[in-house]
Every structure is written in C-alpha cells, then in structure tokens.
Protein backbone atom coordinates (compact mmCIF):
# COMPACT_ATOMS: atom_id res chain seq x y z
CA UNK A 1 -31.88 -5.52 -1.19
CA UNK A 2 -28.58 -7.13 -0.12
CA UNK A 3 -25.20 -5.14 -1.44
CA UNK A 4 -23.42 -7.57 -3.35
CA UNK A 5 -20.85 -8.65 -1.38
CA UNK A 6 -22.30 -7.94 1.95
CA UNK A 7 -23.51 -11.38 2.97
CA UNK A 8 -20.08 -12.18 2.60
CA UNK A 9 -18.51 -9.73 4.51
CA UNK A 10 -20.99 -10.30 7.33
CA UNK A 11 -20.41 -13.52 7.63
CA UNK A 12 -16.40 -12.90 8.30
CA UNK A 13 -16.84 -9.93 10.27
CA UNK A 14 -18.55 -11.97 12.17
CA UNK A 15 -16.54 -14.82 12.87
CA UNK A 16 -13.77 -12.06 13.26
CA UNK A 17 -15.47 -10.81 16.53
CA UNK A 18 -15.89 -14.80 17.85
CA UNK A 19 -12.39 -15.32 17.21
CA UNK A 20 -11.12 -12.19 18.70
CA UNK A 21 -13.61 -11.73 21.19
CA UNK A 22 -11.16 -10.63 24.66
CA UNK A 23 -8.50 -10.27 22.14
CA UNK A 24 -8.55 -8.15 19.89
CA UNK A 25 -7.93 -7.55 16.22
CA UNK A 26 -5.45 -4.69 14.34
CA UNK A 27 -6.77 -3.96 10.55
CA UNK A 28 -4.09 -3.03 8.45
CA UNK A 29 -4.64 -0.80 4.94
CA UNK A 30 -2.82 0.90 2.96
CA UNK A 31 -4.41 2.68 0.04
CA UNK A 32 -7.96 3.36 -0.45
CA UNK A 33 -7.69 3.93 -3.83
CA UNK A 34 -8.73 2.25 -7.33
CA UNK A 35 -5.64 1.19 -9.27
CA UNK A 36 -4.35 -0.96 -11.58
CA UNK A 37 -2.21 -2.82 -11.86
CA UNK A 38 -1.96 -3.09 -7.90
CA UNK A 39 1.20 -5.97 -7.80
CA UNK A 40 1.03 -6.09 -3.75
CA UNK A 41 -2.73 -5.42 -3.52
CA UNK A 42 -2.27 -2.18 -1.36
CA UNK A 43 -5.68 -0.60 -2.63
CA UNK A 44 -8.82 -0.93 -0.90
CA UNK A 45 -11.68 0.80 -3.13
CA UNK A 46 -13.27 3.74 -1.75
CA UNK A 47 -17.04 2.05 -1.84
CA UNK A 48 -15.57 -1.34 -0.65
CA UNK A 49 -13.83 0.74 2.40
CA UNK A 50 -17.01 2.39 2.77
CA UNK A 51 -18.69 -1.35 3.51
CA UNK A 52 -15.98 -2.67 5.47
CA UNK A 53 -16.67 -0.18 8.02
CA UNK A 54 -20.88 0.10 7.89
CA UNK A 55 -20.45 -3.81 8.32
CA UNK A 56 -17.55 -3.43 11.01
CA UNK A 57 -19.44 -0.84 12.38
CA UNK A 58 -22.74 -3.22 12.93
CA UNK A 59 -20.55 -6.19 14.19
CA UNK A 60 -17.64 -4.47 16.54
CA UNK A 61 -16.06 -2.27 18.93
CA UNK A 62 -14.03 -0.02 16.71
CA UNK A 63 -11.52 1.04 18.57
CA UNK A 64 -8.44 3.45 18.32
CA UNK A 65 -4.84 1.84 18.68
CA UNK A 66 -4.18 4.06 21.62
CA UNK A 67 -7.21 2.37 23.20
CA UNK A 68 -7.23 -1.21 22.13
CA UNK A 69 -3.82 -1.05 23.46
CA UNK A 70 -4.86 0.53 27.09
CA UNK A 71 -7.88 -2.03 27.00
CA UNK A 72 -5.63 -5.39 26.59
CA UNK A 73 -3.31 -4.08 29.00
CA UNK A 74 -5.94 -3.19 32.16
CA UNK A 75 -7.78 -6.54 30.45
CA UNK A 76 -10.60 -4.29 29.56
CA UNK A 77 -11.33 -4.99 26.40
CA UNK A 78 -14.92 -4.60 24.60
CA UNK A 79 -16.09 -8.37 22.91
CA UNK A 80 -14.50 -7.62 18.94
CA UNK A 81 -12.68 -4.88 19.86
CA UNK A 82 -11.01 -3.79 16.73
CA UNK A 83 -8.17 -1.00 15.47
CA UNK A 84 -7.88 0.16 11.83
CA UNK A 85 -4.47 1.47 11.22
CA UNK A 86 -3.06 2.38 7.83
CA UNK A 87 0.46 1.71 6.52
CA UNK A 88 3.14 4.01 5.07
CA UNK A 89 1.11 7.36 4.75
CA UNK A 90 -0.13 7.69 1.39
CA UNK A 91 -2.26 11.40 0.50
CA UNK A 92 -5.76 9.03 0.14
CA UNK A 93 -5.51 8.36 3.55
CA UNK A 94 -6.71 12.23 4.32
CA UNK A 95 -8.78 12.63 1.03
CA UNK A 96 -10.28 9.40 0.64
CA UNK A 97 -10.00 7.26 3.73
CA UNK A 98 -10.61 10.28 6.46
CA UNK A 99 -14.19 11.67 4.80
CA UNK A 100 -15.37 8.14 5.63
CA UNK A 101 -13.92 7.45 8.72
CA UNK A 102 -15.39 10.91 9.98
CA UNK A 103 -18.80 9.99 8.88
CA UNK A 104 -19.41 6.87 10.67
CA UNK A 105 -16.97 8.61 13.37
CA UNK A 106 -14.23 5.48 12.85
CA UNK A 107 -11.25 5.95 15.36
CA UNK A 108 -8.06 5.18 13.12
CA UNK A 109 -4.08 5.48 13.06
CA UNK A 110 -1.99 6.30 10.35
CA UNK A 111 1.44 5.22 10.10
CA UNK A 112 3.97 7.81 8.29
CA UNK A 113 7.11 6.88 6.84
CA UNK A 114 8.72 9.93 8.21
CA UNK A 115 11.14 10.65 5.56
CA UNK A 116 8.54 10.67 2.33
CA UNK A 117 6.44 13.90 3.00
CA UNK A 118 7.88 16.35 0.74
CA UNK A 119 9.88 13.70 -1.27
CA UNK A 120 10.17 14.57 -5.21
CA UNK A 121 9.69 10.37 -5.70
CA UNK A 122 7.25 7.83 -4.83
CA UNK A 123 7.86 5.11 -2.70
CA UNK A 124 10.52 2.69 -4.69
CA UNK A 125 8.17 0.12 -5.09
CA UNK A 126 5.52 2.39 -6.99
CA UNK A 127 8.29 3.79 -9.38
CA UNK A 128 9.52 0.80 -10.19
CA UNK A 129 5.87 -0.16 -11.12
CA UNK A 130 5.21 3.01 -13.04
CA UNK A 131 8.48 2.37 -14.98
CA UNK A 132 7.68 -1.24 -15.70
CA UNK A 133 4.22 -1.72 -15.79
CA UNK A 134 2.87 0.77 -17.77
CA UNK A 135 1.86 0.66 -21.32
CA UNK A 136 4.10 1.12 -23.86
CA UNK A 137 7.40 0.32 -25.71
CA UNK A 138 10.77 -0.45 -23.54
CA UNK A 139 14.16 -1.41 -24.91
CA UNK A 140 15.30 -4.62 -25.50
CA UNK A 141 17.94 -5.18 -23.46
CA UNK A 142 18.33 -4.19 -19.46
CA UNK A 143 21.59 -3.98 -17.51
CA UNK A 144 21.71 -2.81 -13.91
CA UNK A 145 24.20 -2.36 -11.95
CA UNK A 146 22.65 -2.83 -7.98
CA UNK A 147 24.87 -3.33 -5.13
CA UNK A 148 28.14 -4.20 -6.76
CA UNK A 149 26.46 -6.55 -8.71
CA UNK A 150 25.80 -6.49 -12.46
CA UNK A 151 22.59 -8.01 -14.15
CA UNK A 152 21.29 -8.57 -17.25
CA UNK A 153 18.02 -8.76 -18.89
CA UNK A 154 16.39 -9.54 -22.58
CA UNK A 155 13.34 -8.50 -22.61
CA UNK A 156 12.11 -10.02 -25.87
CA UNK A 157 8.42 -9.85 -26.57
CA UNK A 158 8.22 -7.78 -23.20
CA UNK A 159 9.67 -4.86 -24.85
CA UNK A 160 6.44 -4.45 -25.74
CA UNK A 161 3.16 -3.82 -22.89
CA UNK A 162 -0.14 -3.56 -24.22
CA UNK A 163 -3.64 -3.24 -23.02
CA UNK A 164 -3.96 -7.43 -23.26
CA UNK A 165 -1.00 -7.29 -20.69
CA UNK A 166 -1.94 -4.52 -18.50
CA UNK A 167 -5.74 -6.25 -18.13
CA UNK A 168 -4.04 -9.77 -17.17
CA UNK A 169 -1.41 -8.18 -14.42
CA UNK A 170 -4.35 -6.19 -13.01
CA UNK A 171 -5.78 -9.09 -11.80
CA UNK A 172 -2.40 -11.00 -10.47
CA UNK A 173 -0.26 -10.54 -7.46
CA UNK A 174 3.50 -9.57 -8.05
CA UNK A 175 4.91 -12.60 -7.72
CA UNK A 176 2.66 -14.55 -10.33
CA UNK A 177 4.44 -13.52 -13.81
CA UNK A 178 4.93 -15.61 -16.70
CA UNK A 179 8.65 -15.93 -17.17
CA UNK A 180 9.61 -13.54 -19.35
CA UNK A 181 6.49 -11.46 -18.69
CA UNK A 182 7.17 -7.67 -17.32
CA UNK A 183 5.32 -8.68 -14.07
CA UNK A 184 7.74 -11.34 -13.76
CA UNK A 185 10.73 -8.52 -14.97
CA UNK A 186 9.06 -6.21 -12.33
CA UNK A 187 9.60 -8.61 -9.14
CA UNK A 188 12.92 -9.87 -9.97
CA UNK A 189 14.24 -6.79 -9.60
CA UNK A 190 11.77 -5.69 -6.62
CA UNK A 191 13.82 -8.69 -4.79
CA UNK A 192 16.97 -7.34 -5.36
CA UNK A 193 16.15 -4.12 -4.29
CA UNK A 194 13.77 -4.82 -1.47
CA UNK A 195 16.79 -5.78 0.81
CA UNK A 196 19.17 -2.52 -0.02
CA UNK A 197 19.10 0.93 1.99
CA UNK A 198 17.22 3.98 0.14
CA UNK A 199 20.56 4.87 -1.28
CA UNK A 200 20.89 1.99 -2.86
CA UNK A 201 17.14 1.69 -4.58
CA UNK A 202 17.50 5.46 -5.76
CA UNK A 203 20.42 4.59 -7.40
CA UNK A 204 18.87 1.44 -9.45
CA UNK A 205 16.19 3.01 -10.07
CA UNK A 206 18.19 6.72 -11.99
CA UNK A 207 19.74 3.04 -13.97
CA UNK A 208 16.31 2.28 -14.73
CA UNK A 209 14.83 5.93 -15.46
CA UNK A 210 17.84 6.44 -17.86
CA UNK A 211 16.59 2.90 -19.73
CA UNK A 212 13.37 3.88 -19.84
CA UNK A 213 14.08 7.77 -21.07
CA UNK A 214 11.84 8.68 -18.34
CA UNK A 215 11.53 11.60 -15.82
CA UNK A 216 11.61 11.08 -11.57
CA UNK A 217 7.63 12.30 -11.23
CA UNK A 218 5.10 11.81 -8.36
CA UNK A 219 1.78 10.59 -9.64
CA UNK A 220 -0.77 12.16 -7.92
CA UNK A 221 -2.67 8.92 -7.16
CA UNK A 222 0.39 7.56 -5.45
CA UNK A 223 1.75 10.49 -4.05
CA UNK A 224 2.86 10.99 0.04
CA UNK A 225 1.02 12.79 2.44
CA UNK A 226 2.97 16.34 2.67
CA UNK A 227 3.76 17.78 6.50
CA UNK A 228 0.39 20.29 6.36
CA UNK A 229 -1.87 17.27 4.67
CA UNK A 230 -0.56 15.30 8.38
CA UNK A 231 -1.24 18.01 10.73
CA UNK A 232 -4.67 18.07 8.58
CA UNK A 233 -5.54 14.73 9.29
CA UNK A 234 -4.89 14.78 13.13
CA UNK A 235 -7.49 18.02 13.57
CA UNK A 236 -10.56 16.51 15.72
CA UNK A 237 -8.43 14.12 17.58
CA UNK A 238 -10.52 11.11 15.43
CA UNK A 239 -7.29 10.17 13.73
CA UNK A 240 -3.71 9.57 15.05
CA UNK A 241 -0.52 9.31 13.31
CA UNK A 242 2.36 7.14 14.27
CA UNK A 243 6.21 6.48 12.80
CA UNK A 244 6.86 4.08 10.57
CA UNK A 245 10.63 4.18 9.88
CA UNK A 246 11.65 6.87 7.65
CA UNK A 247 13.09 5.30 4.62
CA UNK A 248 10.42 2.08 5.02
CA UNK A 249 13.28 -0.14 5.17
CA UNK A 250 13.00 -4.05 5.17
CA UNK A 251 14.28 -4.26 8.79
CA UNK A 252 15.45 -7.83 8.96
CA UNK A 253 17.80 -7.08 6.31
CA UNK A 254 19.05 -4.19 8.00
C-alpha cells in the first residue's frame, strides 16, 4: 500500500533529478521537528524527513556538500546529484535528523551559527514567537523603543490568544495575519528587528520580556546545539558542519 503522500513526492523527486541532472541540487532544512505555530515553516516532521530521504534515496545521488562541490568543479557529477544541508544548528539536527540520516547512511552538512551554542536565549526569531504567540493573556498596550525609534501598539482583542487563535496561525505563514491579529503583531515587529545587529534585537526583546512579565528561557524543542552535541554529530565522518555567521545576521543590511 502506497504511504500517503508518496506518489506525490515521487513524482517531484523525480522531476528534481531531470531538472538537475549534470547540475546539481542543494536541500536546505532547518528543523526536523513538530511545532506549532511554525510562522517561517522551519520544521520538517520527523516521519515526513524520514520519506523525503527513502524517496530521495530511490531517485538520487545523495551526495555530501564537500562532494557535490568537488564533482561540479572536475564536471563529474552523478545524474541528480543532490546535498542536504541544514541551516542555523538547531539540537534536532543531532537527535532527530542524524538517527535517520545514519540509517539510510545520508551524507549531510550542518550549518552552525557559531555564536549560539551555549547561549542562555533562543534564536530572536523563536523568542519573539514564544513571547507572542503563545496562549494566554498580554497587556493592552505595547511600546518599544528599537533603534532610536519609538512604537506603539493597541492590542485590543489580541490581548487575548486562545486555542481558536493558536489552531488558525498554525496553519499560516508569518506574514499572513489579520490586522490586528498577534500573527500580524508578531511580524511587524520581526521586520523591524530583522535588519538590526544582535545588540540591538536583545535589547527589544528585555522591552518585550518586561511587557510580557516573562523570563529569558531556552525551550528545549528550540534550543541550540551546545559545543559537545557538535563534536557529537561530526563522529563517523557521515556529517559535516560548516559556519554560518555567528550572530545569523541579515547580511544585506549589514
């Protein structure tokens, strides 16, 4: 019996290996992880990541990074020669992602934001989502202070996230908020930070943890790799590990 699903996939890993065929094709994850709400879509579900690669597997020539690269530049390259690479270094990437990677024996790099492991916070992004889009009551009004600038907020009926609002922002991307709506509260002021240095988000966000009369804590489903959990996942030469900034800047604004 077919997975449900699977046809589908098929069918675009397989026009992924016609189009790329001689050129190649980089994968790029995140999170394997189940989450909600999931605003930039960074999870990947463990059994879905689990079919991606049995159906990769069938189709391609999974390749490392180190190799795809080597291969395009002596013009070696396999038909579908693919690299899976994962983005910002988040701790599911050794205890989720790596278990299935090792069984099907699934070459893949892991980009660290060199400046996280060991950090008491999550990545901006996710704290501003914990703060923001998480059940429960919120005050009224909202003034931050970011960059010089001051800004104002009134919250209104969005004082106020329930379950009704949690289930409908599970299933929408950041940017498609009702005005008014937290979701739509939650990327205004993910624009206005996204351009700033680290200094500058931390700094917003103690504004925002002080609002909210909540605590700086790591969840442990979005937590950083730590330094050991890194040299962990390079053991058996399967997975590599490259830089990816240290403070995960935007670069272009920068």
């Amino acid at each position: 019996m077919e997975i449900p699903g699977i046809g589908k996939i098929n069918r675009r890993a397989g026009k992924w290996g016609r189009c790329f065929a001689r050129q190649g094709l980089i994968l790029m994850y995140h999170r394997i992880h189940e989450s909600a709400p999931d605003p930039w879509s960074l999870c990947v579900s463990p059994h879905y990541f689990a079919e991606h690669i049995e159906v990769l597997k069938s189709l391609v020539s999974i390749l490392s990074l180190s190799s795809l690269c080597r291969a395009l530049r002596d013009v070696n390259l396999p038909d579908g020669g693919v690299a899976i690479t994962f983005d910002d270094g988040y701790a599911d990437n050794l205890h989720t992602a790596a278990p299935i990677l090792e069984r099907h024996a699934v070459p893949a790099t892991v980009f660290v934001a060199t400046g996280q492991p060991g950090s008491k916070r999550e990545f901006w992004w996710d704290e501003l989502e914990r703060l923001l889009l998480r059940l429960g009551v919120l005050p009224e009004t909202l003034c931050l202070t970011i960059n010089g600038a001051d800004y104002r907020w009134q919250l209104g009926p969005a004082a106020v996230y329930s379950d009704e609002d949690l289930h409908r922002d599970s299933h929408r991307q950041a940017w498609e908020g009702d005005q008014g709506s937290r979701l739509h509260l939650y990327h205004s002021i993910w624009e206005l930070l996204l351009p700033l240095p680290q200094q500058a988000q931390r700094e917003a966000l103690d504004q925002l943890l002080d609002w909210a009369s909540q605590d700086s804590v790591v969840r442990s489903s979005h937590r950083s790799l730590s330094t050991e959990e890194i040299c962990t996942l390079t053991r058996g030469n399967l997975i590599q590990v490259g830089a990816h900034t240290i403070t995960h800047p935007f670069l272009s604004a920068h």
